[in-house]
PDB file of N, CA and C in Angstrom:
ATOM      1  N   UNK A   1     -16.867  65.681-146.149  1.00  0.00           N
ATOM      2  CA  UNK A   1     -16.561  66.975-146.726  1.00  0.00           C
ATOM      3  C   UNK A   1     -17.764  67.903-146.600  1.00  0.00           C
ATOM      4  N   UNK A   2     -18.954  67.272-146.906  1.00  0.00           N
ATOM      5  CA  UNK A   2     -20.265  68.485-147.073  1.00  0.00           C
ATOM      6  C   UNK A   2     -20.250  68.298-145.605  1.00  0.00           C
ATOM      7  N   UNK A   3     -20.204  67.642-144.591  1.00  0.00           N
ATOM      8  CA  UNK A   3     -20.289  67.940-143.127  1.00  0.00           C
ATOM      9  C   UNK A   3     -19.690  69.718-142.245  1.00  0.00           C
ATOM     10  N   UNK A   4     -17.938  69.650-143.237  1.00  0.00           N
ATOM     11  CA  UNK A   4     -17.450  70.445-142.484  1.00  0.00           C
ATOM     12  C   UNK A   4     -18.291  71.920-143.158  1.00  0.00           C
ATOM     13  N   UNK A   5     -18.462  71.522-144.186  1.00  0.00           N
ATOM     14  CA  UNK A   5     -19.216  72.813-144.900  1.00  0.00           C
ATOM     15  C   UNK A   5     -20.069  73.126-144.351  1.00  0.00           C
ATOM     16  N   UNK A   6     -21.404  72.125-143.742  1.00  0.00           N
ATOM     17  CA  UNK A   6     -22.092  72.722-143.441  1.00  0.00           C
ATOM     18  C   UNK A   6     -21.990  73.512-141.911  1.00  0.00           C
ATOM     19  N   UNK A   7     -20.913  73.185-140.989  1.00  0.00           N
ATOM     20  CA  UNK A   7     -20.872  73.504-139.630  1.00  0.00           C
ATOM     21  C   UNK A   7     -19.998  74.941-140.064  1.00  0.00           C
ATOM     22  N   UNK A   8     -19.245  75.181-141.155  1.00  0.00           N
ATOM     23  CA  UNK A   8     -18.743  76.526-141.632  1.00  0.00           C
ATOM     24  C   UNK A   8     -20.003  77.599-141.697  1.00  0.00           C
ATOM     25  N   UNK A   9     -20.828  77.020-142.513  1.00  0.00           N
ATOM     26  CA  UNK A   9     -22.560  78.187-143.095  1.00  0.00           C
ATOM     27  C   UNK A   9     -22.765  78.258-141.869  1.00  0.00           C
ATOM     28  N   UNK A  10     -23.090  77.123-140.760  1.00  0.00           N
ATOM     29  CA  UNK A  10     -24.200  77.422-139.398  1.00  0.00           C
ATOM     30  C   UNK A  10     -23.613  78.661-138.739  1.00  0.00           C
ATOM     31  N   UNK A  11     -22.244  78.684-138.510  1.00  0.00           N
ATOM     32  CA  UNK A  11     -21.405  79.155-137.913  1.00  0.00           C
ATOM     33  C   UNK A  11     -21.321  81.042-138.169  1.00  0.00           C
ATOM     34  N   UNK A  12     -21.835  80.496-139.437  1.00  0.00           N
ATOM     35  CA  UNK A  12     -21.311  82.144-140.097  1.00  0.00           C
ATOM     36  C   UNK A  12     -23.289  82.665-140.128  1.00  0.00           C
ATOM     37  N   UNK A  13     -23.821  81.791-140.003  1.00  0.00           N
ATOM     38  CA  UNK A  13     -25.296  82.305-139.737  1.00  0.00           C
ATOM     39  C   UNK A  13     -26.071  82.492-138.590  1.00  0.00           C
ATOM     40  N   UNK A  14     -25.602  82.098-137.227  1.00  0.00           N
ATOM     41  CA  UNK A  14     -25.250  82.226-136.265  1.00  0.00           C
ATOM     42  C   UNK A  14     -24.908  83.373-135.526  1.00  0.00           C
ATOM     43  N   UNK A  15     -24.085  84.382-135.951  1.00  0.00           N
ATOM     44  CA  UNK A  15     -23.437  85.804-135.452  1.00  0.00           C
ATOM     45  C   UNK A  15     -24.215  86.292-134.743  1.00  0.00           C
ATOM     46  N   UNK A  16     -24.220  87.029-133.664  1.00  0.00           N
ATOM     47  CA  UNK A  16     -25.163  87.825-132.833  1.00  0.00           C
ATOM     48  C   UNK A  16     -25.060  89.350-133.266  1.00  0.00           C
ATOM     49  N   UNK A  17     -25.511  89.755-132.978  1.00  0.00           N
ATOM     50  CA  UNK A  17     -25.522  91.735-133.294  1.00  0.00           C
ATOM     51  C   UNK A  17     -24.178  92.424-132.932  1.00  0.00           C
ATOM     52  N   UNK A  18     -23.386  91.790-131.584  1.00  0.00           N
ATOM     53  CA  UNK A  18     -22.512  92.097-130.975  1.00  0.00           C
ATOM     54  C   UNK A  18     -21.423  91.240-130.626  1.00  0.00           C
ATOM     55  N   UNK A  19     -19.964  91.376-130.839  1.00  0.00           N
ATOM     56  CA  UNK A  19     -18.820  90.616-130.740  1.00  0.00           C
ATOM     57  C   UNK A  19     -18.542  89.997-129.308  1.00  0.00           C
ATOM     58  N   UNK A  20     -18.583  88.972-129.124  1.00  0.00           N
ATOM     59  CA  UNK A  20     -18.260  88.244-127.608  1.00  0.00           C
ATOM     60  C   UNK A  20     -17.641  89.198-126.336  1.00  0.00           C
ATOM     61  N   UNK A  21     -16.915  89.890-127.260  1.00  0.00           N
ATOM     62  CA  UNK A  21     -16.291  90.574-125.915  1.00  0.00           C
ATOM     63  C   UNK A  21     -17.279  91.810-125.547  1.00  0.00           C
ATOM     64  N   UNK A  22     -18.142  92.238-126.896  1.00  0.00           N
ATOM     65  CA  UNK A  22     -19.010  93.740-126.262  1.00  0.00           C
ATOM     66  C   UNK A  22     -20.027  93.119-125.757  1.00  0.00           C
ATOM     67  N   UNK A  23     -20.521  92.053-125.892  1.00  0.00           N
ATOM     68  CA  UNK A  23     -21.735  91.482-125.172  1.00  0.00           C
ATOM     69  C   UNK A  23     -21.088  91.192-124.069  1.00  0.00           C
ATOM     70  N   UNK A  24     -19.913  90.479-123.259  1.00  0.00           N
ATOM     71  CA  UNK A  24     -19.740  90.538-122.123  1.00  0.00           C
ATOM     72  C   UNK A  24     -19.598  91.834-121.410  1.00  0.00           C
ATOM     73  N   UNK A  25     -19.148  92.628-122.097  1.00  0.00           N
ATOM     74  CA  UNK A  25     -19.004  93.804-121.193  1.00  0.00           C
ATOM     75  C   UNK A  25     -20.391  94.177-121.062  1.00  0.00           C
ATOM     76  N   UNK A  26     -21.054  94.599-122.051  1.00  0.00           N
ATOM     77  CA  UNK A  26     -22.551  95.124-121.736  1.00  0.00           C
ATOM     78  C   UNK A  26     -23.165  93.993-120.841  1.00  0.00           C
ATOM     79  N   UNK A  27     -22.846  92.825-120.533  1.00  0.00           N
ATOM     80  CA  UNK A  27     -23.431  91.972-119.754  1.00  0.00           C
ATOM     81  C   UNK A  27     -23.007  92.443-117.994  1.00  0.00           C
ATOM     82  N   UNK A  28     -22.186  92.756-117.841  1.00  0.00           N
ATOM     83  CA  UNK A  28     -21.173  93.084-116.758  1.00  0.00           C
ATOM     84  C   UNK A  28     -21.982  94.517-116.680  1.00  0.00           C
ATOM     85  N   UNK A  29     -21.748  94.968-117.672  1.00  0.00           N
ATOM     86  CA  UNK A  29     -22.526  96.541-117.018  1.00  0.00           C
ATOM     87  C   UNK A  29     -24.135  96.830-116.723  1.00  0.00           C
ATOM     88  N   UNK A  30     -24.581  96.101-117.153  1.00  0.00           N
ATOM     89  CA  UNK A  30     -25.795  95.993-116.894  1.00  0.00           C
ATOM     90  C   UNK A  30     -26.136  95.668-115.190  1.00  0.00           C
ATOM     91  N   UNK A  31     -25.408  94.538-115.096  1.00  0.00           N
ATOM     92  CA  UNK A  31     -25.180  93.584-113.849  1.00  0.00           C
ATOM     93  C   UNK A  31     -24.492  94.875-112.945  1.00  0.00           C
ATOM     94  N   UNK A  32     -23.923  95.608-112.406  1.00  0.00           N
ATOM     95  CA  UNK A  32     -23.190  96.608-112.037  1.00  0.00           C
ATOM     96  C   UNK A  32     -24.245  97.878-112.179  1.00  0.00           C
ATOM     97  N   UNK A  33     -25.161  97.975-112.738  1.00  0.00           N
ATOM     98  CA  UNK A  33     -26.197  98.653-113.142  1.00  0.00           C
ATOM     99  C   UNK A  33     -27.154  98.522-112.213  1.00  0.00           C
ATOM    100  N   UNK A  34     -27.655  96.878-111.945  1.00  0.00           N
ATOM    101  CA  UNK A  34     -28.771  96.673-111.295  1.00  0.00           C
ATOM    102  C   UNK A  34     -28.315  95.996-109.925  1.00  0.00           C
ATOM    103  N   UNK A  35     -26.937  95.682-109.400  1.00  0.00           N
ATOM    104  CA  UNK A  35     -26.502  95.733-107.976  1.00  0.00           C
ATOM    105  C   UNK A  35     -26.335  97.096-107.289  1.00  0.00           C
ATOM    106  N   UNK A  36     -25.979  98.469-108.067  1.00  0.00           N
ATOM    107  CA  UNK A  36     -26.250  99.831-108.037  1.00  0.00           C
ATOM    108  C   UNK A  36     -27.415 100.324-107.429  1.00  0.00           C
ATOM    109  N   UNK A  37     -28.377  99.492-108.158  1.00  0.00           N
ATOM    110  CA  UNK A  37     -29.635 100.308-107.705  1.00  0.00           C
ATOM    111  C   UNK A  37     -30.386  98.934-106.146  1.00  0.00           C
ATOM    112  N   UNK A  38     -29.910  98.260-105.895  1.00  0.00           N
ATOM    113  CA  UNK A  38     -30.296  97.818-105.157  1.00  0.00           C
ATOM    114  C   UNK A  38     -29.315  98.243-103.992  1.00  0.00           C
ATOM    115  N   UNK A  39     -28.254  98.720-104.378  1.00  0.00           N
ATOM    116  CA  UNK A  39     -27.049  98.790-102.859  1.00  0.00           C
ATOM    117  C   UNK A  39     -27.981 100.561-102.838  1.00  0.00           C
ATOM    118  N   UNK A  40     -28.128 101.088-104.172  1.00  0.00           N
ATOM    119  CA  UNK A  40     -29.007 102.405-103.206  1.00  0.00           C
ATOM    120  C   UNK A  40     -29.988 102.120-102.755  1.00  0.00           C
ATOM    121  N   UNK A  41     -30.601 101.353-103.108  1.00  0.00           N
ATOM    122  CA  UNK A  41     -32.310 101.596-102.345  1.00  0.00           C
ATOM    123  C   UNK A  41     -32.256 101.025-100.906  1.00  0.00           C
ATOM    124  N   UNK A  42     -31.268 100.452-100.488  1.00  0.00           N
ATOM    125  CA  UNK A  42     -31.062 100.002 -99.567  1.00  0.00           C
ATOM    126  C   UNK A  42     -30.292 101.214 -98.477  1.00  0.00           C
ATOM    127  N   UNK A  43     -29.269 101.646 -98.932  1.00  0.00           N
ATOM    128  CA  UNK A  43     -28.903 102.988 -98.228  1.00  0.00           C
ATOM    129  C   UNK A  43     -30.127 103.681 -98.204  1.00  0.00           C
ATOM    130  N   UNK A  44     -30.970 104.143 -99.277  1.00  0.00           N
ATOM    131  CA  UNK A  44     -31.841 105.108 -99.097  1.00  0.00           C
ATOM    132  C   UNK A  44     -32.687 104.704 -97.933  1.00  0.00           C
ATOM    133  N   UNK A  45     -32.460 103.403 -97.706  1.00  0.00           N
ATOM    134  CA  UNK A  45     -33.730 103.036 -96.570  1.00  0.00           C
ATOM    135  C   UNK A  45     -33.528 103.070 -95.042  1.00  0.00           C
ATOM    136  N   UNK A  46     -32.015 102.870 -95.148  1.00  0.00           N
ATOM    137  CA  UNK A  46     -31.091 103.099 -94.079  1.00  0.00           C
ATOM    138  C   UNK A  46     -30.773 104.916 -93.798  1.00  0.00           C
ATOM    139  N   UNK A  47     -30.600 105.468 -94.202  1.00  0.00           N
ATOM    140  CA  UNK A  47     -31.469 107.042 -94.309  1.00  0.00           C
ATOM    141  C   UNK A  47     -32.570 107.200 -94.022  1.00  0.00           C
ATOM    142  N   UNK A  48     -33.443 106.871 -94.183  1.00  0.00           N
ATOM    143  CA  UNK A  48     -35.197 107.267 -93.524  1.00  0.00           C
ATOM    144  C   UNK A  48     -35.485 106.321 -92.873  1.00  0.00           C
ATOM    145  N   UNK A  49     -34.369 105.966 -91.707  1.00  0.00           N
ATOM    146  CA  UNK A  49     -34.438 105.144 -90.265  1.00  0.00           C
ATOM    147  C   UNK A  49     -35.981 103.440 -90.554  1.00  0.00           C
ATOM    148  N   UNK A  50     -35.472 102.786 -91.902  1.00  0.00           N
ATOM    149  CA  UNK A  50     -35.975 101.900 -91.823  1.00  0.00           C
ATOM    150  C   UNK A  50     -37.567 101.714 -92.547  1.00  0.00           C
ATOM    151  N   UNK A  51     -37.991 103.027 -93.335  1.00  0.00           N
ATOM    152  CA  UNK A  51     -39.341 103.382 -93.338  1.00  0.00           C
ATOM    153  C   UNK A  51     -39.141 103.399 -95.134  1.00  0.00           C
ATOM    154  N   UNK A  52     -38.701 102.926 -95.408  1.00  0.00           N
ATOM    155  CA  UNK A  52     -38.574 102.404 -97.206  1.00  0.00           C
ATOM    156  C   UNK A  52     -38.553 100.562 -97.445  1.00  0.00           C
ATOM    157  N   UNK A  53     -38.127 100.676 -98.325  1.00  0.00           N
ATOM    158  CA  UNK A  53     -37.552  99.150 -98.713  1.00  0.00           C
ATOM    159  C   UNK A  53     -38.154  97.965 -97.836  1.00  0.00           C
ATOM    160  N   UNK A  54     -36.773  98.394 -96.653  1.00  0.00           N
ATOM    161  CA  UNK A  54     -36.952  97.128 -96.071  1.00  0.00           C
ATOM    162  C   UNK A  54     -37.933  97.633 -94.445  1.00  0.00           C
ATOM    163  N   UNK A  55     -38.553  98.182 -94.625  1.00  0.00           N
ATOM    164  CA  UNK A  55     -39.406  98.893 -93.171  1.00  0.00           C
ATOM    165  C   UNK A  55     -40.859  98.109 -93.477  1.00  0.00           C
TER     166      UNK A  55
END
């Protein structure tokens, strides 16, 4: 009995700042955020014929 109790308290002390589903999304957007800036810097480099990034 005090077992299930105590995995009830951990559980409820535990909570993060943000509900499972807004942390995945902010996880996803972030991620979509920083493939963004790498698919530009890569165009941008492909624009100045190779002399950025990857030159």
């Amino acid at each position: 009995m005090e077992e299930s109790q105590d995995l009830k308290g951990r559980t409820e002390r535990t909570r993060g700042l943000f509900s499972g589903r807004t942390a995945t999304l902010l996880a996803l957007a972030a991620l979509a955020i920083s493939v963004g800036h790498v698919a530009y810097a890569i165009w941008r480099d492909h624009i100045n014929d190779g002399a950025g990034l990857l030159g």
